[in-house]
N, C-alpha and C. Protein backbone atom coordinates (compact mmCIF):
# COMPACT_ATOMS: atom_id res chain seq x y z
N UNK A 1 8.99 13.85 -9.02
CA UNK A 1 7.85 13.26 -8.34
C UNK A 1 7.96 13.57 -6.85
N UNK A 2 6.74 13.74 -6.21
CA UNK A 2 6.95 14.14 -5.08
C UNK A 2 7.46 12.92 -4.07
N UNK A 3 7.82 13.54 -2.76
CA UNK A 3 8.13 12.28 -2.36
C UNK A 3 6.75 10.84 -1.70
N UNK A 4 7.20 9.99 -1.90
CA UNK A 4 6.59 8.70 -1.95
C UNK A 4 5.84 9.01 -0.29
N UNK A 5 6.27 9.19 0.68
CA UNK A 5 5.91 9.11 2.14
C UNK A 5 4.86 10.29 1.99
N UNK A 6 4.71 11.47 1.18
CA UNK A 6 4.02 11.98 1.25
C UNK A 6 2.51 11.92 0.70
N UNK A 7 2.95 11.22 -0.65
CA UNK A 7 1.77 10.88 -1.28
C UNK A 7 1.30 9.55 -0.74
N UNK A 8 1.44 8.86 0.24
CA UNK A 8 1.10 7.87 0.70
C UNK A 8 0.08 8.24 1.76
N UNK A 9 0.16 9.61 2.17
CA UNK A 9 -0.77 10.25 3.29
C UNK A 9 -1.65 11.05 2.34
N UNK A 10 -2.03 11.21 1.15
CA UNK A 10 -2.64 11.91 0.19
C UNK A 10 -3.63 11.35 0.47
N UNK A 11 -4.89 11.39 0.15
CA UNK A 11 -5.73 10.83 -0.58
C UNK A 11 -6.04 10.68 -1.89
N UNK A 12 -7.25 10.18 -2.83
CA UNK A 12 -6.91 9.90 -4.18
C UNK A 12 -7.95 11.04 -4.38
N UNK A 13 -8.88 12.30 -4.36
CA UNK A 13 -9.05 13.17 -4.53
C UNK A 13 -8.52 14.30 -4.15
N UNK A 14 -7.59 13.95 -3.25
CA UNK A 14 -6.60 14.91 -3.81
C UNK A 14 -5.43 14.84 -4.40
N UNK A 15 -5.04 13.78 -4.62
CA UNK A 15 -4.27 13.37 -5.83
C UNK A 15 -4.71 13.66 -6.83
N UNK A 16 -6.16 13.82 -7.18
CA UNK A 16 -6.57 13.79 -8.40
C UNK A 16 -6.69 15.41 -8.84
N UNK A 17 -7.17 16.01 -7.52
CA UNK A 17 -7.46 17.15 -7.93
C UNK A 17 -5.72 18.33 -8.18
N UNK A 18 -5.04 18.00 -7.66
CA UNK A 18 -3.66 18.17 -7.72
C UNK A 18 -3.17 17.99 -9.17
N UNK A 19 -3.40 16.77 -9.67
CA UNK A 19 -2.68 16.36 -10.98
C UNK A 19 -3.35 17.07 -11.96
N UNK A 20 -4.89 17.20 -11.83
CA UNK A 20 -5.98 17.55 -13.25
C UNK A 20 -5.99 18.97 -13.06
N UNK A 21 -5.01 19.33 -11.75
CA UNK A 21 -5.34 21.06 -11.87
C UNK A 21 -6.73 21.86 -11.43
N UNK A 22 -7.59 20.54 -11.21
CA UNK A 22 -9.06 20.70 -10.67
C UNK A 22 -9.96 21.15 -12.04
N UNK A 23 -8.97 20.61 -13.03
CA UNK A 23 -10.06 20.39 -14.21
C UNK A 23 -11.76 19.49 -14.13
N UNK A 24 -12.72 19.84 -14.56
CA UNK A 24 -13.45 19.16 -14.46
C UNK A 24 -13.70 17.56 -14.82
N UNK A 25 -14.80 16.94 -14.38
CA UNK A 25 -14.75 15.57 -14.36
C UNK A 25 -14.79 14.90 -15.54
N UNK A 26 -15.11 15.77 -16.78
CA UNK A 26 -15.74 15.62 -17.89
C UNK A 26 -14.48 15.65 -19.02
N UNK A 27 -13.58 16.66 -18.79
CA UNK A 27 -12.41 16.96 -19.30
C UNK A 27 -11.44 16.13 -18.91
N UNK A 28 -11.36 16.10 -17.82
CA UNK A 28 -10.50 14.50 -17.45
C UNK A 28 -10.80 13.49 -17.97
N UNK A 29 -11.92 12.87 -18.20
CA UNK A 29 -12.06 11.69 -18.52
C UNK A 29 -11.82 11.70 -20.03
N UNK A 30 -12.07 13.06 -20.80
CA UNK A 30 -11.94 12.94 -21.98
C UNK A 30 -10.62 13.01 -22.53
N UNK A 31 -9.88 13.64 -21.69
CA UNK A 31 -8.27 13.46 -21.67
C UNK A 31 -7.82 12.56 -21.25
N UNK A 32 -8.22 11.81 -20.26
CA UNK A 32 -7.60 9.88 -20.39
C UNK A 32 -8.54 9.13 -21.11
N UNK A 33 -8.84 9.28 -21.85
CA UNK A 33 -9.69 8.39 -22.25
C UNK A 33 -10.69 7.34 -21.36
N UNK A 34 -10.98 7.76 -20.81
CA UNK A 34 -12.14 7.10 -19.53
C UNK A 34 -13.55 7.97 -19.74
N UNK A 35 -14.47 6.90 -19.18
CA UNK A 35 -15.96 7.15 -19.11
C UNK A 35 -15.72 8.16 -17.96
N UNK A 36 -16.58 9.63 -18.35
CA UNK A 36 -16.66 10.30 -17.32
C UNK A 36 -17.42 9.65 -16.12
N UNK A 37 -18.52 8.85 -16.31
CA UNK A 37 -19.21 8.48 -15.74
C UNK A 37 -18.82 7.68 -14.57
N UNK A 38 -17.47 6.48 -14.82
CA UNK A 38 -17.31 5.96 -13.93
C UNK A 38 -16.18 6.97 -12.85
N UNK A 39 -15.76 8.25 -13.32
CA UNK A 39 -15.11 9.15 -12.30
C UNK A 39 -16.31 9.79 -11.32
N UNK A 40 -16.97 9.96 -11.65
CA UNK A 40 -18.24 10.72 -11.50
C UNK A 40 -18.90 9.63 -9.72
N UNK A 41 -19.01 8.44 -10.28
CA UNK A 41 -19.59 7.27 -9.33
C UNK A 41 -18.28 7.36 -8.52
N UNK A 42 -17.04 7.02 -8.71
CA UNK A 42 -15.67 6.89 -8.15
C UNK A 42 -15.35 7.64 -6.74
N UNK A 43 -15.36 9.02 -7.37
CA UNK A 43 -14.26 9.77 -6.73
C UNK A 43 -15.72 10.62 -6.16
N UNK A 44 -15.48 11.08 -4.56
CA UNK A 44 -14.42 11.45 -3.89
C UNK A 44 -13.43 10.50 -2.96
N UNK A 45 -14.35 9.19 -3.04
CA UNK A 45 -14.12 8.42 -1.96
C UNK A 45 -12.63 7.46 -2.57
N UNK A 46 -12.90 7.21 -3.86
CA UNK A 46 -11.87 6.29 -4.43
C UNK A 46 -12.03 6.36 -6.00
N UNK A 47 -11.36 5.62 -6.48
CA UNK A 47 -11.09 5.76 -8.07
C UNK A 47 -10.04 4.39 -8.33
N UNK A 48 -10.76 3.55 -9.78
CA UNK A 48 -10.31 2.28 -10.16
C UNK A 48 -8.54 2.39 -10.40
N UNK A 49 -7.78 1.48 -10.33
CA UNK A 49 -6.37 1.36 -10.57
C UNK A 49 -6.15 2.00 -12.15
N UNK A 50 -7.20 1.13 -12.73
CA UNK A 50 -7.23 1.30 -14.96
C UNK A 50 -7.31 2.80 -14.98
N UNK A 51 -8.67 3.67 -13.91
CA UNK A 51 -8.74 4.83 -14.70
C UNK A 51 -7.65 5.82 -13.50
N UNK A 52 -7.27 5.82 -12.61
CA UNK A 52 -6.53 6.57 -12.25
C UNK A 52 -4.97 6.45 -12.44
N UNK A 53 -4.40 5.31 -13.46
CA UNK A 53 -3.17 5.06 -14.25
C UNK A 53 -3.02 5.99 -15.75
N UNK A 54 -4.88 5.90 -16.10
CA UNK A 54 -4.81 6.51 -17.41
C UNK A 54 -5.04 7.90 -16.97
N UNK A 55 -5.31 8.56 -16.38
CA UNK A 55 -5.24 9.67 -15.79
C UNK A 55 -3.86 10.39 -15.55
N UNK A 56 -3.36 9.42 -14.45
CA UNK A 56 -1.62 9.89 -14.20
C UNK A 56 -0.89 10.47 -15.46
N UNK A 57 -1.22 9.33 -16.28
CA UNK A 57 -0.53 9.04 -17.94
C UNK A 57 -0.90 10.31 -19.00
N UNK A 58 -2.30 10.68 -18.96
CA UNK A 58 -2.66 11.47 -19.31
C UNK A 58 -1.78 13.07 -19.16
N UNK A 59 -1.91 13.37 -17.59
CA UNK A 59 -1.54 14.44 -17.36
C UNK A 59 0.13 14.42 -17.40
N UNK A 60 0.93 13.02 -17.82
CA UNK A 60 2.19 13.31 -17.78
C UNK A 60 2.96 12.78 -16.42
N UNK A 61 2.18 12.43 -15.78
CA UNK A 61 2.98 12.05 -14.35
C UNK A 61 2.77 10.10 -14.34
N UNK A 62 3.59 9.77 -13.78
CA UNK A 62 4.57 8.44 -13.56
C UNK A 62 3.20 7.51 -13.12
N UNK A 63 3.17 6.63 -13.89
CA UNK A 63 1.60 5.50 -13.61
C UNK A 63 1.48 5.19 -12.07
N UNK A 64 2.98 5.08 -11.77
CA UNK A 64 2.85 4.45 -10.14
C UNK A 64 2.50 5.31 -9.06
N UNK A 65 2.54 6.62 -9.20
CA UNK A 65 1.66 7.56 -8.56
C UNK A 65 0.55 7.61 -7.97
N UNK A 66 -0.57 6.94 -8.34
CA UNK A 66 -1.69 7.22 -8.04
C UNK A 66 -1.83 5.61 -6.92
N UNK A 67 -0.92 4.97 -7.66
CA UNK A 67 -0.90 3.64 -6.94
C UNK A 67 -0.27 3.67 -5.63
N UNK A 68 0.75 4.40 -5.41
CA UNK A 68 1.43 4.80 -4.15
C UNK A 68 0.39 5.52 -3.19
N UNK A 69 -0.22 6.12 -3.73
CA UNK A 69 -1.59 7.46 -2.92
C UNK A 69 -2.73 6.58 -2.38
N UNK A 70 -3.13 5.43 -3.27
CA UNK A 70 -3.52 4.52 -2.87
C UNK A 70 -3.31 3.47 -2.19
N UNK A 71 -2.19 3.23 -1.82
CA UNK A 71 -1.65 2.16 -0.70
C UNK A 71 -1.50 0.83 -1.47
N UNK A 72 -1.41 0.83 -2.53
CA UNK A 72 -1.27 -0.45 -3.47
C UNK A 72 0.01 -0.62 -3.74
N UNK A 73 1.22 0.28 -3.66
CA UNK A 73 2.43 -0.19 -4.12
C UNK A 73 3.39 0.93 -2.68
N UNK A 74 3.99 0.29 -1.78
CA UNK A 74 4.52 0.97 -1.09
C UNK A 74 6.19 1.68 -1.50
N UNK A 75 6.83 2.34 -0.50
CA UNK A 75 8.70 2.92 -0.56
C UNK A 75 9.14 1.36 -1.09
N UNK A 76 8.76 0.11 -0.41
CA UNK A 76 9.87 -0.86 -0.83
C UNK A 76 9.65 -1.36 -2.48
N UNK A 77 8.54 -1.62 -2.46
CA UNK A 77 8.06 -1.72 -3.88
C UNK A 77 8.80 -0.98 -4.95
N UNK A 78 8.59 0.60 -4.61
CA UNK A 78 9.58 1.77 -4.95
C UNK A 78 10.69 1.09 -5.20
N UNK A 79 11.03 1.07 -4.35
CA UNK A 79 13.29 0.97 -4.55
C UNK A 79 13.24 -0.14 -4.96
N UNK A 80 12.48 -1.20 -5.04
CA UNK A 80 13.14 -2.47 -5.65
C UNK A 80 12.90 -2.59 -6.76
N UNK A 81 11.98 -1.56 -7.57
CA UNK A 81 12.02 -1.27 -9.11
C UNK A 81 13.04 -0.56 -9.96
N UNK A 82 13.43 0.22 -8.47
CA UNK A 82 14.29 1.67 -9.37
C UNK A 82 15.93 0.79 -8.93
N UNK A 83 15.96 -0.17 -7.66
CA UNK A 83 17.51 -1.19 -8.15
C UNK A 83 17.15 -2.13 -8.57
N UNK A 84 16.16 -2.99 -9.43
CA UNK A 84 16.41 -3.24 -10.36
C UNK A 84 16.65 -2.91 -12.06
N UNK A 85 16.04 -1.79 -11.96
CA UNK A 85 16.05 -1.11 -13.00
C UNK A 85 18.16 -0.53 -12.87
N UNK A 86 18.31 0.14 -12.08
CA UNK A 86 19.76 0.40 -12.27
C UNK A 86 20.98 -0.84 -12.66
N UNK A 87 20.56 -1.86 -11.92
CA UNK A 87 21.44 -3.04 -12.10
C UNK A 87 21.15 -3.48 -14.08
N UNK A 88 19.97 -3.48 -14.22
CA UNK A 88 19.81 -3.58 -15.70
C UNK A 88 20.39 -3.05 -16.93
N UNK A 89 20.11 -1.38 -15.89
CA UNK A 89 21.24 -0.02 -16.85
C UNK A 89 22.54 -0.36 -16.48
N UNK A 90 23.47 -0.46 -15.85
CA UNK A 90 24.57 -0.51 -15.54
C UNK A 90 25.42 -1.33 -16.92
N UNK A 91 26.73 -0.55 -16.88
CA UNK A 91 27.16 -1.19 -17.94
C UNK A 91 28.22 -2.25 -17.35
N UNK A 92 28.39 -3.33 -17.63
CA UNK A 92 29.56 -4.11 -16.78
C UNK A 92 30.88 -3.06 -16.45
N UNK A 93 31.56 -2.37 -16.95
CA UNK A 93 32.30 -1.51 -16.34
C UNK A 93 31.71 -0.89 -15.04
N UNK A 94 30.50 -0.76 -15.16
CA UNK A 94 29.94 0.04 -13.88
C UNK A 94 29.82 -0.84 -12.64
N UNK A 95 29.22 -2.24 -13.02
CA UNK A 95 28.68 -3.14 -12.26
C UNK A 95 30.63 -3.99 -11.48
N UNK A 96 31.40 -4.00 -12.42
CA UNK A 96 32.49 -4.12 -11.99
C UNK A 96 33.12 -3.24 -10.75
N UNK A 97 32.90 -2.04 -11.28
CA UNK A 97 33.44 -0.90 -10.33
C UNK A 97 32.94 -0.91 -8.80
N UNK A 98 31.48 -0.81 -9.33
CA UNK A 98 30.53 -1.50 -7.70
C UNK A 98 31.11 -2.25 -7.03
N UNK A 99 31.02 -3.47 -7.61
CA UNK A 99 31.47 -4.71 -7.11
C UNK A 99 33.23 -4.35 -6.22
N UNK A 100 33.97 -3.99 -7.31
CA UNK A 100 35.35 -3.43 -6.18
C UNK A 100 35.42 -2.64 -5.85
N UNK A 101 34.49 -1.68 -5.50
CA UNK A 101 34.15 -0.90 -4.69
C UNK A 101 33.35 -1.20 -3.04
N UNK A 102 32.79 -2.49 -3.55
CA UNK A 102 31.86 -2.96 -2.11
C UNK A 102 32.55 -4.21 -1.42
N UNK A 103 33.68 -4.68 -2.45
CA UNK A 103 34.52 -5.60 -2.01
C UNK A 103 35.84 -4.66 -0.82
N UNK A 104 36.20 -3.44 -1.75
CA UNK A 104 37.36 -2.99 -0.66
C UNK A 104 37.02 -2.60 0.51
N UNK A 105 35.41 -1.67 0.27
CA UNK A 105 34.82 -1.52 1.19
C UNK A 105 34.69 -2.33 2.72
N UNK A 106 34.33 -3.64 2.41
CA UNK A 106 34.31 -4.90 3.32
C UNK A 106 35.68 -5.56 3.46
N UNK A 107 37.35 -5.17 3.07
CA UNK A 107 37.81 -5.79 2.95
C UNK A 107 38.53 -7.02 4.62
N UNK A 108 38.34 -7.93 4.35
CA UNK A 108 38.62 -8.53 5.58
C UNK A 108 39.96 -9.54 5.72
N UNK A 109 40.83 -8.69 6.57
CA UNK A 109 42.33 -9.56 5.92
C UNK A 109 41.92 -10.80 5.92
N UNK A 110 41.50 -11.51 6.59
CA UNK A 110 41.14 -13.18 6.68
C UNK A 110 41.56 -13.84 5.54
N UNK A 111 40.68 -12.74 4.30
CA UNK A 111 40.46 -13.20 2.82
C UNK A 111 41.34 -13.04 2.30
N UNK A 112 41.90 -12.27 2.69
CA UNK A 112 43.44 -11.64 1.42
C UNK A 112 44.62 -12.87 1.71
N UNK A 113 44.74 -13.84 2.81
CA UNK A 113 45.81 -15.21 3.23
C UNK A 113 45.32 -16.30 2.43
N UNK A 114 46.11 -17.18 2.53
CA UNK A 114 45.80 -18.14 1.55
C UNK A 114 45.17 -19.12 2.79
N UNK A 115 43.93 -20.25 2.25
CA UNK A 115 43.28 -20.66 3.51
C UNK A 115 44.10 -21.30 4.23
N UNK A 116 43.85 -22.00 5.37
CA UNK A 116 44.44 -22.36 6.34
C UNK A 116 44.14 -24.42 6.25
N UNK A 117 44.05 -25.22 5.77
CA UNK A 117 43.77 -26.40 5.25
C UNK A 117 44.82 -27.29 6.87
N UNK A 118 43.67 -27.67 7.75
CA UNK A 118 44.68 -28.59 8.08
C UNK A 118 43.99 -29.79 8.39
């Protein structure tokens, strides 16, 4: 996928025309399953979230695409799907390793003494 900062300066006809290859309006819609008609009224200016998801989907490219081009889902949105999604995948061996990995990382003798109680 291209990068996110770029397609955020896209517009959604040319997002569109990029993804469909500059297939016509008629063939697109019949390949996402959408009313040509409402692409037709839509685009050049803009295009609905429903039919430019089934579009993305259509041609094979990532739903959140068209939503990024559109200013509806920004970079943070981005990364906080793709770490939560990793923390999900992670297998506790992995999530372990992290973890003492970001612990030695930070290690602060303070912590390593036994407390100080007086």
């Amino acid at each position: 996928m291209e990068s996110y900062c770029i397609m955020q300066c896209m517009g959604i006809n040319d997002w569109f025309v990029e993804v469909t290859g500059g297939e016509s309006y008629n063939a697109v819609a019949k390949k996402a399953g959408v009313q040509a008609s409402s692409i037709w009224r839509q685009l050049p200016d803009r295009l609905s979230e429903k039919n430019a998801v089934a579009i993305a989907r259509a041609y094979g490219r990532p739903a959140i695409e068209p939503l990024i081009v559109m200013g509806l889902l920004t970079d943070d949105d981005v990364k906080a799907i793709k770490s939560q999604d990793a923390l999900r995948d992670a297998t506790d061996d992995e999530l372990m390793a992290e973890l003492s990995r970001r612990i030695k990382a930070n290690a602060d003798p303070k912590w390593q003494e036994p407390p100080n109680v007086d």
